[in-house]
N, C-alpha and C. Protein backbone atom coordinates (compact mmCIF):
# COMPACT_ATOMS: atom_id res chain seq x y z
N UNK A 1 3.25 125.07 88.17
CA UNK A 1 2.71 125.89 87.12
C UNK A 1 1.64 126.78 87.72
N UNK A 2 1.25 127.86 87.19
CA UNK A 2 0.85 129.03 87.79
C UNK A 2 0.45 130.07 86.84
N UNK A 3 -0.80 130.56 87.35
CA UNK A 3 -0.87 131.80 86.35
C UNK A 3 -0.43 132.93 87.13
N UNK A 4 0.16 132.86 88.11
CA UNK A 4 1.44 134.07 88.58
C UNK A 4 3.11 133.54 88.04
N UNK A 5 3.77 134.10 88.35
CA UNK A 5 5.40 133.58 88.75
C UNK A 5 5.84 133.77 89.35
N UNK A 6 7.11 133.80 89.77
CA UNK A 6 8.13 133.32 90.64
C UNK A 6 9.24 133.71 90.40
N UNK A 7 10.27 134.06 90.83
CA UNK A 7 11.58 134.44 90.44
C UNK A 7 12.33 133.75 91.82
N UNK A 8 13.05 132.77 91.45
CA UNK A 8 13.43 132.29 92.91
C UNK A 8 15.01 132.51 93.09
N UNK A 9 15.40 133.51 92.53
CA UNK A 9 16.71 133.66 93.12
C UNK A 9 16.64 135.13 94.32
N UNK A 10 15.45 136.05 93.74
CA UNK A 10 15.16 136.99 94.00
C UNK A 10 13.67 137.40 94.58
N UNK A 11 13.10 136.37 95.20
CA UNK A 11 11.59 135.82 95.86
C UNK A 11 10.60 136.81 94.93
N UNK A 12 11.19 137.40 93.97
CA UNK A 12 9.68 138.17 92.98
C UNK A 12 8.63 137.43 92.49
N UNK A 13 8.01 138.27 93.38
CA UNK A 13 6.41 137.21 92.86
C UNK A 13 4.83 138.07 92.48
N UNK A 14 4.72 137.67 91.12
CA UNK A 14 3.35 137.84 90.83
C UNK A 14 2.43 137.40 91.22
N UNK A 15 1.75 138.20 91.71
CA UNK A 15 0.04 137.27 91.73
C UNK A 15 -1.23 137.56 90.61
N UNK A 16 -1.65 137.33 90.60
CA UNK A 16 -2.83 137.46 89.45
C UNK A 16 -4.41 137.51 90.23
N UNK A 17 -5.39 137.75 89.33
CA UNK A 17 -6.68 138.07 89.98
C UNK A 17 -7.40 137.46 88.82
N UNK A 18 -8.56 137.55 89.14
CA UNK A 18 -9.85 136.73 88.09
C UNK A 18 -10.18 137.33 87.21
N UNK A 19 -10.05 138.85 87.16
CA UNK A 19 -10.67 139.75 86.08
C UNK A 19 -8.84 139.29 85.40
N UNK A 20 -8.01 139.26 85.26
CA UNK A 20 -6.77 138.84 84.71
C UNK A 20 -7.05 137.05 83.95
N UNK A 21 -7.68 136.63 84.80
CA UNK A 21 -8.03 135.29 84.42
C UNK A 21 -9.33 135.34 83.11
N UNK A 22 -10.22 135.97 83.41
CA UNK A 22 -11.35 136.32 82.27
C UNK A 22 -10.78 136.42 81.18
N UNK A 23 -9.47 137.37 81.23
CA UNK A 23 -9.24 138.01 79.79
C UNK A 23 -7.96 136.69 78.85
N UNK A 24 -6.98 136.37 79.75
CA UNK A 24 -6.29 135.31 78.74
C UNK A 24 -7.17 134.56 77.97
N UNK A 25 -6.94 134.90 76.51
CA UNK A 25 -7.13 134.35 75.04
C UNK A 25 -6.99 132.52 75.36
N UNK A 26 -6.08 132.29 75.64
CA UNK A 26 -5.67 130.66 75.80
C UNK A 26 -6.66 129.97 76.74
N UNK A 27 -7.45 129.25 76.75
CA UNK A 27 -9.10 128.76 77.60
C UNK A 27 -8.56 127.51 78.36
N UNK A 28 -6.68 127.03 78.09
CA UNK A 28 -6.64 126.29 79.22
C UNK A 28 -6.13 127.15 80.19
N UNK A 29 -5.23 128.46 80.16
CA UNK A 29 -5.04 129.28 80.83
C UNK A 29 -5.89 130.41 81.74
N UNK A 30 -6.39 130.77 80.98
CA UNK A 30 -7.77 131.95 81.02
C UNK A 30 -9.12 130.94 81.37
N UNK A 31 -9.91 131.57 81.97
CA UNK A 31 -11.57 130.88 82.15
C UNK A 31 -12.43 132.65 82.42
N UNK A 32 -12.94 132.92 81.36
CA UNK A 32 -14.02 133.92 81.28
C UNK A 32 -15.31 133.79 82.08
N UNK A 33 -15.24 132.47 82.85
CA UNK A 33 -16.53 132.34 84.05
C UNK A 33 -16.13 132.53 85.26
N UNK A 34 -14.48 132.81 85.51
CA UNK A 34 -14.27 133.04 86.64
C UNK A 34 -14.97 133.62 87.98
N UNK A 35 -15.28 132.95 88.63
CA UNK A 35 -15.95 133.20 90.55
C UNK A 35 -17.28 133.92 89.57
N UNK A 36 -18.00 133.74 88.74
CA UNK A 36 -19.41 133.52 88.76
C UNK A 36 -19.85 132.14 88.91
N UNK A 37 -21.49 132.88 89.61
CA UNK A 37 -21.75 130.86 89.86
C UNK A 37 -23.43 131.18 90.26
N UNK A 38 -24.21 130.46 90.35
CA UNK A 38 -25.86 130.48 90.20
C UNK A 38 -25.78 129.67 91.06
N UNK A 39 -26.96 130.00 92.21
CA UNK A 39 -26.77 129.20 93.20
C UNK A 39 -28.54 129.31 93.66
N UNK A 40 -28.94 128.41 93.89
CA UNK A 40 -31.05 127.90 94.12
C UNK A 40 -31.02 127.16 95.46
N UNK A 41 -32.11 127.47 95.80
CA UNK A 41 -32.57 126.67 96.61
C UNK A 41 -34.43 126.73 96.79
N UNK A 42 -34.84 125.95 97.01
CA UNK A 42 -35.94 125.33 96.80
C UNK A 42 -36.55 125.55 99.15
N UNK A 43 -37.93 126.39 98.85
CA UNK A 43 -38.02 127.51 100.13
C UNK A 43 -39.12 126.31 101.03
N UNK A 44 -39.31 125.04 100.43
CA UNK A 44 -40.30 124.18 101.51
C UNK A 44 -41.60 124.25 100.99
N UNK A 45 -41.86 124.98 100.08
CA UNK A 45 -43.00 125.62 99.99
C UNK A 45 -43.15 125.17 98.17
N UNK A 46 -42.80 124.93 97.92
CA UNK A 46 -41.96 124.35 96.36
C UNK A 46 -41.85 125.34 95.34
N UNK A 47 -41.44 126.87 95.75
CA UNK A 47 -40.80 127.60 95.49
C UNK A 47 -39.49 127.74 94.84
N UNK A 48 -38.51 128.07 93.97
CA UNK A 48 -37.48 127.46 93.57
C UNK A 48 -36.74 128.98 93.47
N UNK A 49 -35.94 129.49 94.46
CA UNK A 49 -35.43 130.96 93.99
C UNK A 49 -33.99 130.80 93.27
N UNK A 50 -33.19 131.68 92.68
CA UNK A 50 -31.85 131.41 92.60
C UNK A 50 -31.66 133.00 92.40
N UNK A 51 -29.82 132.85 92.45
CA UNK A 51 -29.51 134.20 92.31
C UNK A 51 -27.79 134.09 91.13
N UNK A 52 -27.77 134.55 90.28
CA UNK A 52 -26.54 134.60 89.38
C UNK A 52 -25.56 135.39 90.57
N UNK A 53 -24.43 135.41 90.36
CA UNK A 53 -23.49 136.40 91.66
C UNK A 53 -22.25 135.97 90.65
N UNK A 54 -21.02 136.88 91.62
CA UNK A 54 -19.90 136.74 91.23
C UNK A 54 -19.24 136.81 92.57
N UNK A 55 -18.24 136.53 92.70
CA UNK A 55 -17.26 136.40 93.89
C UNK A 55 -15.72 136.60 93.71
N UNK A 56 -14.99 137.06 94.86
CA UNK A 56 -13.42 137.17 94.23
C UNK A 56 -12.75 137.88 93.40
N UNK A 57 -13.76 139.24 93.23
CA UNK A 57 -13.45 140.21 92.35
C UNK A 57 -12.49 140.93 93.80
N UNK A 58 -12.11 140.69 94.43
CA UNK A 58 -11.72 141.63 96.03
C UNK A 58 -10.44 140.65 96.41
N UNK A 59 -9.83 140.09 95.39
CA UNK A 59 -8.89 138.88 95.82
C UNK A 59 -8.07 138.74 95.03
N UNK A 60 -6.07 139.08 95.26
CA UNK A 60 -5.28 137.83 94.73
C UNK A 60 -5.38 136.64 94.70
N UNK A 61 -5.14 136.00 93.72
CA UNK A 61 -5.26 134.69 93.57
C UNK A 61 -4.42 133.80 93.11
N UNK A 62 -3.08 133.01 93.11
CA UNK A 62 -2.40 132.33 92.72
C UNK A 62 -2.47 130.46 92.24
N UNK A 63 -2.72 130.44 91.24
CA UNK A 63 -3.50 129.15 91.02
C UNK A 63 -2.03 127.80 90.95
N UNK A 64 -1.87 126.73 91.36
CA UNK A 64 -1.31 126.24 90.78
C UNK A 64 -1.61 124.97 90.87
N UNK A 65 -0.81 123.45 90.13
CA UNK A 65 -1.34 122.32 90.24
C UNK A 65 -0.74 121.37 91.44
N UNK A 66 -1.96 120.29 91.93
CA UNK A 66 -0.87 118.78 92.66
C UNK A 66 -0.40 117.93 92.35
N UNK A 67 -0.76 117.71 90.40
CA UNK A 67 0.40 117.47 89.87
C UNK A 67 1.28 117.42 88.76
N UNK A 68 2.04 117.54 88.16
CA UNK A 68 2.79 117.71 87.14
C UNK A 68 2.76 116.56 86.09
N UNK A 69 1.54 116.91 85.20
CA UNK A 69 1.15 115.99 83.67
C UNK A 69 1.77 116.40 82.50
N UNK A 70 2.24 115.50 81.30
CA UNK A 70 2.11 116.12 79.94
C UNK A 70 1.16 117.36 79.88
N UNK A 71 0.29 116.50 79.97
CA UNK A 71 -1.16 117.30 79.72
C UNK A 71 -1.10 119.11 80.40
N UNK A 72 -0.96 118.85 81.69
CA UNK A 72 -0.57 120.06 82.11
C UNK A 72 0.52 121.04 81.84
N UNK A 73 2.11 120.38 81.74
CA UNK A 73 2.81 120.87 80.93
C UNK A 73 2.44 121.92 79.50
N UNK A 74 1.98 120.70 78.85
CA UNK A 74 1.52 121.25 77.26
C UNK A 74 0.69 122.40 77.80
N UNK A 75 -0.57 122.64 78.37
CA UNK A 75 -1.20 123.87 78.71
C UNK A 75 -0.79 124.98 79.13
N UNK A 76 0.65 124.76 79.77
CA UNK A 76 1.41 126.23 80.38
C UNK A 76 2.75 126.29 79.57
N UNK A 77 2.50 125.38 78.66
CA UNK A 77 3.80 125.69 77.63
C UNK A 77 4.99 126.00 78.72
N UNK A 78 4.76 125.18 79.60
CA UNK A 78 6.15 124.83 80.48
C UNK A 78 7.20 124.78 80.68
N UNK A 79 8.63 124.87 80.88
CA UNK A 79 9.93 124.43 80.47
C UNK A 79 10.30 124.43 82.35
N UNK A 80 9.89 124.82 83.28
CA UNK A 80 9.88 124.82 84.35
C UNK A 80 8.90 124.77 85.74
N UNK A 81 9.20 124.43 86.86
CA UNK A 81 8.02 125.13 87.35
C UNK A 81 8.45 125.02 88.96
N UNK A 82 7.80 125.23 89.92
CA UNK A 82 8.33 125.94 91.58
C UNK A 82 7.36 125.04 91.88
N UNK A 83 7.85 123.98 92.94
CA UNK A 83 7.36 123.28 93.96
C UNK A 83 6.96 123.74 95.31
N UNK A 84 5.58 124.07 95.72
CA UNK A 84 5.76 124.77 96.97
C UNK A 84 5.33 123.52 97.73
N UNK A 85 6.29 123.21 98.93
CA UNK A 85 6.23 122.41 99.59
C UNK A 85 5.55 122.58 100.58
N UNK A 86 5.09 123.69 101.42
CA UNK A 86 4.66 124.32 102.35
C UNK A 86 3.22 125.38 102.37
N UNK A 87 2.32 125.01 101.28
CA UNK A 87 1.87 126.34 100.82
C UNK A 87 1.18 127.04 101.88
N UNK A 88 0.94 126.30 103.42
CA UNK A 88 0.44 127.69 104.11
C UNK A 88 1.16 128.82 104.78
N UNK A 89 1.89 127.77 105.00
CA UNK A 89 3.29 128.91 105.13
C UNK A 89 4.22 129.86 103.97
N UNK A 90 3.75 129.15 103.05
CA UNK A 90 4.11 130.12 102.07
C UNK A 90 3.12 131.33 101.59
N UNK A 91 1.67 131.03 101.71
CA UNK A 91 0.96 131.78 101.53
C UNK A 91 0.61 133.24 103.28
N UNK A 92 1.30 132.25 103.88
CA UNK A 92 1.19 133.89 105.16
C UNK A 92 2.38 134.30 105.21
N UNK A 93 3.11 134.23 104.37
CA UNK A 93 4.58 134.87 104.32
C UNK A 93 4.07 136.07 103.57
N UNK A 94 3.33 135.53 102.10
CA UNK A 94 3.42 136.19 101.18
C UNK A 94 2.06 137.47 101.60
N UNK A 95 1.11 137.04 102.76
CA UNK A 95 0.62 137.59 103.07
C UNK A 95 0.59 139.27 104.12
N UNK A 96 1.91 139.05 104.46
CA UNK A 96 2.51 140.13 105.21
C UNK A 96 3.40 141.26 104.10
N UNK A 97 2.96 140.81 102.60
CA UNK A 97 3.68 142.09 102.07
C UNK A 97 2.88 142.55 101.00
N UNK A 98 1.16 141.63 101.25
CA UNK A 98 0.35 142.13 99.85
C UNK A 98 -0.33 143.34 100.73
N UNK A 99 -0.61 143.78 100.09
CA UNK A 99 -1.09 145.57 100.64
C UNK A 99 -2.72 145.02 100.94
N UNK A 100 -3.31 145.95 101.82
CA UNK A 100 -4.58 145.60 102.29
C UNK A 100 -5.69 144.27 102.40
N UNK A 101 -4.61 143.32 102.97
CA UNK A 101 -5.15 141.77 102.89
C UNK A 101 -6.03 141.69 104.34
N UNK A 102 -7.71 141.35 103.72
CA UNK A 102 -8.06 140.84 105.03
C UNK A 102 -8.06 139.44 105.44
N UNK A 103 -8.07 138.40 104.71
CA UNK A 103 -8.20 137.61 105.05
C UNK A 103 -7.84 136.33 104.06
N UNK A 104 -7.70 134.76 103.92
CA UNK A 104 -7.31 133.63 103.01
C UNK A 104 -7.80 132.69 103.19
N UNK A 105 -7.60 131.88 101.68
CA UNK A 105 -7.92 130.45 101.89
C UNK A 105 -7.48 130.41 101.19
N UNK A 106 -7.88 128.62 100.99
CA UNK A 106 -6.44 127.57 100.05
C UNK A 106 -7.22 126.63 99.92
N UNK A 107 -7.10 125.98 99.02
CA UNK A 107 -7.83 124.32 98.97
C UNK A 107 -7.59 123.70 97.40
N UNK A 108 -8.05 122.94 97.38
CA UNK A 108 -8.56 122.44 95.81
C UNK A 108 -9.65 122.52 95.16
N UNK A 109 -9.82 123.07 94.13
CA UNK A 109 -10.44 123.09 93.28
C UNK A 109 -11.76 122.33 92.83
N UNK A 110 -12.89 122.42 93.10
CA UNK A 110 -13.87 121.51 93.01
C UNK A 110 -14.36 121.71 91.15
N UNK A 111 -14.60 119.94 90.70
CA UNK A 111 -14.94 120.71 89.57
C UNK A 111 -16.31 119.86 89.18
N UNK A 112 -17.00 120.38 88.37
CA UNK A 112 -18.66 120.22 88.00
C UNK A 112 -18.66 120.63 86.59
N UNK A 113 -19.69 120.09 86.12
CA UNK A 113 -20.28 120.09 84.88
C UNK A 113 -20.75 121.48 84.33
N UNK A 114 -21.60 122.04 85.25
CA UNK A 114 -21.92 123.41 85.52
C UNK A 114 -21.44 124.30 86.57
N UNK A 115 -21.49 125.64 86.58
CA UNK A 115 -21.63 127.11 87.39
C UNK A 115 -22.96 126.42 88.48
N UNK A 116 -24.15 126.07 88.58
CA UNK A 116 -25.10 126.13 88.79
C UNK A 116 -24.80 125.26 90.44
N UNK A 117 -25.62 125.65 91.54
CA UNK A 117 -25.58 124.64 92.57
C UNK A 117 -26.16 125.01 93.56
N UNK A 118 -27.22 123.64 93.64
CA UNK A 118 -28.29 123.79 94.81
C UNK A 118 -28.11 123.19 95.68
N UNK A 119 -28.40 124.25 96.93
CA UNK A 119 -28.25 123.70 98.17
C UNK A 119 -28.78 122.15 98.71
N UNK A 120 -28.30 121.79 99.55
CA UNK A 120 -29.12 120.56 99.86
C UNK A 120 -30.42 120.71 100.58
N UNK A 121 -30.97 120.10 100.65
CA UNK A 121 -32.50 120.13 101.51
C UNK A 121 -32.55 119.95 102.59
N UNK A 122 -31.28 121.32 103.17
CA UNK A 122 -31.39 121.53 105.05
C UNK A 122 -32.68 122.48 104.61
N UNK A 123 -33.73 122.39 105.22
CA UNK A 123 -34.68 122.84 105.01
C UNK A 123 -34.48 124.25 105.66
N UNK A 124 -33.78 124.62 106.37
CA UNK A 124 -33.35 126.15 107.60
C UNK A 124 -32.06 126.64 106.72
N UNK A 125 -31.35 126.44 105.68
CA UNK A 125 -30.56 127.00 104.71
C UNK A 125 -31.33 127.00 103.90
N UNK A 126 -31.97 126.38 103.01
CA UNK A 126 -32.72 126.77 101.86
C UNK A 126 -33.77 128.34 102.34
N UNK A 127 -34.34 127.95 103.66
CA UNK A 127 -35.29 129.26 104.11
C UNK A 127 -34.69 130.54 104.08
N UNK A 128 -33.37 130.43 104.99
CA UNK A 128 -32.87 131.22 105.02
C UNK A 128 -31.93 131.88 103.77
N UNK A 129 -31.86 130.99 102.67
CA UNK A 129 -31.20 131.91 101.54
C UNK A 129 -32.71 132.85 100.75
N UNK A 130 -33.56 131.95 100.81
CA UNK A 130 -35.15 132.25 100.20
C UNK A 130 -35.63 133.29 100.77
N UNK A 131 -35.11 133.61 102.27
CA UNK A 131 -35.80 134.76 102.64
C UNK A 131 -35.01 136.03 102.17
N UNK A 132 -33.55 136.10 102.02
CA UNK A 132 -32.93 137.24 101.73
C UNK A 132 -33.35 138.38 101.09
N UNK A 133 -33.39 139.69 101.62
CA UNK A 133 -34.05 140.88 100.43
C UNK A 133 -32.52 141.35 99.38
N UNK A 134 -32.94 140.59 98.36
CA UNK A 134 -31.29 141.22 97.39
C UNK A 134 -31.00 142.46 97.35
N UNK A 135 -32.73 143.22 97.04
CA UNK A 135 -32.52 144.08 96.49
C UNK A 135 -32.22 145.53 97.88
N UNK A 136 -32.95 145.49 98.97
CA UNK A 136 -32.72 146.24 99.98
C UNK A 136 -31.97 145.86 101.13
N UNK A 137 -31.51 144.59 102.01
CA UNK A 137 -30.86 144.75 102.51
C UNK A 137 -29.73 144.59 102.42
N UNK A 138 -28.76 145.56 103.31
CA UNK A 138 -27.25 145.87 102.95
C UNK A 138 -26.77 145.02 103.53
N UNK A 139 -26.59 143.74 103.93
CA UNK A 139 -25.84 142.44 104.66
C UNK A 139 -26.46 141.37 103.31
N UNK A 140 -27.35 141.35 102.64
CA UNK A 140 -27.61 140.70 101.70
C UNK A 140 -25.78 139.57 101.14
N UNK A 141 -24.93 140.56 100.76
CA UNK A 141 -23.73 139.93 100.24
C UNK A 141 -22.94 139.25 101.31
N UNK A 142 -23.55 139.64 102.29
CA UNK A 142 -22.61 139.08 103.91
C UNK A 142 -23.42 137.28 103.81
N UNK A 143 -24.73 137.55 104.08
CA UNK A 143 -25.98 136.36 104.36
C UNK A 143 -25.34 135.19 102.90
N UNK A 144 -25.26 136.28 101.93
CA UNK A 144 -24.83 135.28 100.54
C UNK A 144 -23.26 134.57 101.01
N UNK A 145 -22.53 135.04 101.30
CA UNK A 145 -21.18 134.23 101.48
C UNK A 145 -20.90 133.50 102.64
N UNK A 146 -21.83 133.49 103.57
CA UNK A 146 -21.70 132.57 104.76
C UNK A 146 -22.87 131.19 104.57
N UNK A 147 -23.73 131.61 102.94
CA UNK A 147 -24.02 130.67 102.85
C UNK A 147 -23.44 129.64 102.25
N UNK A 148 -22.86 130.40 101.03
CA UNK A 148 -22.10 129.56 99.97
C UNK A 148 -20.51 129.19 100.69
N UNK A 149 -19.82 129.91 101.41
CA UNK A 149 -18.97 129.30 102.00
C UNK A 149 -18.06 129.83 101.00
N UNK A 150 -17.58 130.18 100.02
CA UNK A 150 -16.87 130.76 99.24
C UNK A 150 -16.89 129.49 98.10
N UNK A 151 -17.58 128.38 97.71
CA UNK A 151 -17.33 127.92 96.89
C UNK A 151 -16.96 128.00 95.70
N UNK A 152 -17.45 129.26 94.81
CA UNK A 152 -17.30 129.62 93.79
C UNK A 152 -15.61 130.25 93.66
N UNK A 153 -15.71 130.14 94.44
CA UNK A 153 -13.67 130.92 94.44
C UNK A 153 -13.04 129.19 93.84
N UNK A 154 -13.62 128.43 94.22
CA UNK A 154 -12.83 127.14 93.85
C UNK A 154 -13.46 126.05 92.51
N UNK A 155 -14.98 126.83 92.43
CA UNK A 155 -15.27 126.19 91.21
C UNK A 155 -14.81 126.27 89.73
N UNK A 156 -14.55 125.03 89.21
CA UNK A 156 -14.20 124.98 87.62
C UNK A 156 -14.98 124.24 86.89
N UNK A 157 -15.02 124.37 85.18
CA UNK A 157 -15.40 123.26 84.73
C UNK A 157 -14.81 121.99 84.70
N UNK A 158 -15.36 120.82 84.29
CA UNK A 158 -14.49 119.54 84.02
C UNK A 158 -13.79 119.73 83.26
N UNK A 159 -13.82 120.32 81.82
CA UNK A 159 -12.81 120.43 81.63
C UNK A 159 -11.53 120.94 81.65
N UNK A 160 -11.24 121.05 82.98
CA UNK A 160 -10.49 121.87 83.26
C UNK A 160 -9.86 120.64 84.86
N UNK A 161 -10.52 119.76 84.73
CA UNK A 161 -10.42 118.54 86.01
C UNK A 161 -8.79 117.56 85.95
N UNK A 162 -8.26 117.70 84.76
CA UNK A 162 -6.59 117.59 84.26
C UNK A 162 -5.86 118.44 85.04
N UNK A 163 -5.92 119.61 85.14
CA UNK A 163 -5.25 120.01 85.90
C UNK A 163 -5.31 120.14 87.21
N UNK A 164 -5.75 119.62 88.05
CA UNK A 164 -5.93 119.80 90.02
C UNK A 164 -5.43 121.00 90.01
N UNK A 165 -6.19 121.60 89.85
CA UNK A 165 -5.72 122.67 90.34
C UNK A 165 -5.71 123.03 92.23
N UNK A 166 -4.50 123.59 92.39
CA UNK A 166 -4.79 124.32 93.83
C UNK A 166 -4.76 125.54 94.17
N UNK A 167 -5.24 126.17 94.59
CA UNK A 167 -5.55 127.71 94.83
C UNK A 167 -5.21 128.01 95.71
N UNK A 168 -4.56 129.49 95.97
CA UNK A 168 -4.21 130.34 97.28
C UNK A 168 -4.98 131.53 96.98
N UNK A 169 -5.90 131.94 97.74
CA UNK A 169 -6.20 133.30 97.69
C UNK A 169 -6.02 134.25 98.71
N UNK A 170 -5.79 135.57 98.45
CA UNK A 170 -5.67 136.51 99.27
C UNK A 170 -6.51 137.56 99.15
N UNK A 171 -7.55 137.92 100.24
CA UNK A 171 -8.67 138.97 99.69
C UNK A 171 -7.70 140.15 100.79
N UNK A 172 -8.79 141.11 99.70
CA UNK A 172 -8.52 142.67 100.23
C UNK A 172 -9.04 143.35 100.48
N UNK A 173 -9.51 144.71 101.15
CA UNK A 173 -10.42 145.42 101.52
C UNK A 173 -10.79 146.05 100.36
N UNK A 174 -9.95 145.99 99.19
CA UNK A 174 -10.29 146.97 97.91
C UNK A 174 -10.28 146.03 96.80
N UNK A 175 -11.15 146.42 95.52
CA UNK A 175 -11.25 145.25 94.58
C UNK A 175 -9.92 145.56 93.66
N UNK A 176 -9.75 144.40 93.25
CA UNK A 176 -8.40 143.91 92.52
C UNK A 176 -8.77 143.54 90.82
N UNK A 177 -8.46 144.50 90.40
CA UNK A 177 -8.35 144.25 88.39
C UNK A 177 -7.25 143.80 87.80
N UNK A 178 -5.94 144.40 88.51
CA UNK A 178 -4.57 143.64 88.17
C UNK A 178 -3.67 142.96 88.85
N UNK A 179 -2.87 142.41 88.10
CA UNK A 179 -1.83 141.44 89.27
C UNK A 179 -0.63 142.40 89.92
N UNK A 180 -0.50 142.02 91.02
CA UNK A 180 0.53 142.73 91.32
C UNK A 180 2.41 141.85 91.81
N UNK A 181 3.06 142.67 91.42
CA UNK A 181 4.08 142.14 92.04
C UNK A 181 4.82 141.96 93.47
N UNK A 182 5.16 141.32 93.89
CA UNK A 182 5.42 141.79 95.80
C UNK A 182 6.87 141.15 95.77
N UNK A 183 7.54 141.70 96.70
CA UNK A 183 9.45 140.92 97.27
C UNK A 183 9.04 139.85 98.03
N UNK A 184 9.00 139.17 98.18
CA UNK A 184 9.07 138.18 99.13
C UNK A 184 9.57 137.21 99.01
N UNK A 185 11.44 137.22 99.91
CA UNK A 185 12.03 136.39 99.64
C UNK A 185 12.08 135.22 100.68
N UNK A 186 11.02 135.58 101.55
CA UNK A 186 10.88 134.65 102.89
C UNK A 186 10.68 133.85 102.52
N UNK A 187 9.36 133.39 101.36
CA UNK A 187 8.57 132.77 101.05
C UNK A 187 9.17 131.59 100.39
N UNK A 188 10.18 131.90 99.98
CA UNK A 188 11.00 130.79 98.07
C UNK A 188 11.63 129.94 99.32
N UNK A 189 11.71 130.10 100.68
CA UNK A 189 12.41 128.88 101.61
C UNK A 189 11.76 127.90 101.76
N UNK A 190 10.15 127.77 101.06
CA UNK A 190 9.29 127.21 101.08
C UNK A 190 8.76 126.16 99.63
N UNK A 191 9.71 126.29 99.27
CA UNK A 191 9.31 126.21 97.59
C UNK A 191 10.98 125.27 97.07
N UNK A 192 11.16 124.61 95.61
CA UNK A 192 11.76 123.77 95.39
C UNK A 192 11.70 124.26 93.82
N UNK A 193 13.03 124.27 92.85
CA UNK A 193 12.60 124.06 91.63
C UNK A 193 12.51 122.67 91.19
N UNK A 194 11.82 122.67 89.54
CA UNK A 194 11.63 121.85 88.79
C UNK A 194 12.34 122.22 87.39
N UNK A 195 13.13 121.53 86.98
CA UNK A 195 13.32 121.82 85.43
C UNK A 195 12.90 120.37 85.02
N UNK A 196 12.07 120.64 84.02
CA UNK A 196 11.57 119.77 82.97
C UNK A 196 13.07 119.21 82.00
């Protein structure tokens, strides 16, 4: 299950993006907090800074689950769904035909109560996020994502912890508002159906 699809006779495949994810009406489908996330750290000094951000506005994103519930079913109003058996290989297949891809990841889904998350008390990461100038220097968004590590690309709420979700993303040099479609029939050699 997926908030892209699949066409596996004919490897057509959607991908979807987060501003696509914001807007679905359905809140087990859609999440309007998508890749925002508040992130503090506390400077030694007992200082407490934080910064609201967003992330993954610059990224396909193909969400799907590890495993196949009622529960999950009922949420994607299901009648089918594509087993990818392989997903890194399926995801650098699919990567050689999305237009201006720099770079990926994949993982699972971490999920929390809140958006909100403070660093731990490496006392030389907390400094170093505390020292950042937001407002004037231009590496500011560079310093921010090598701190956070891209977490927010994988954060959800709990309620949303039913579905495991797993994620493939594909970033791009240009920001992404819609989903796009791509051929890639390399990819479905990687993949299995399911009929319910």
């Amino acid at each position: 299950m997926s908030n892209g699809w699949i066409i596996f006779e004919t490897g057509e495949i959607m991908l979807s993006c987060f501003n696509n994810f914001r807007n679905y009406p359905d809140e087990m489908i859609g999440d309007k907090e998508e890749g925002h996330a508040i992130i503090g750290a506390n400077d030694g000094d007992g200082n407490l800074n934080a910064i609201i951000y967003e992330s993954g506005m610059d990224a396909y994103i193909m969400s799907a689950t590890n495993v196949i519930t009622e529960k999950v079913v009922s949420d994607f109003k299901a009648t089918c769904a594509l087993k990818i058996n392989h997903p890194t290989l399926f995801g650098l297949e699919l990567s050689k035909k999305i237009p201006f891809v720099s770079s990926g990841l994949e993982g699972n889904c971490n999920y929390s109560e809140s958006r909100i998350k403070f660093l731990d008390n490496q006392l030389s990461q907390n400094r170093r996020f505390s020292s950042i100038d937001w407002k004037n220097d231009p590496n500011a968004k560079v310093y921010l994502s090598q701190i956070t590590m891209g977490i927010e690309i994988f954060l959800k709420l709990e309620k949303y912890k039913h579905q495991q979700e797993y994620r493939m993303v594909w970033f791009s040099n240009r920001a992404i508002k819609e989903s796009i479609i791509i051929q890639c029939p390399e990819a479905i050699e990687y993949c299995e159906r399911l009929i319910f």
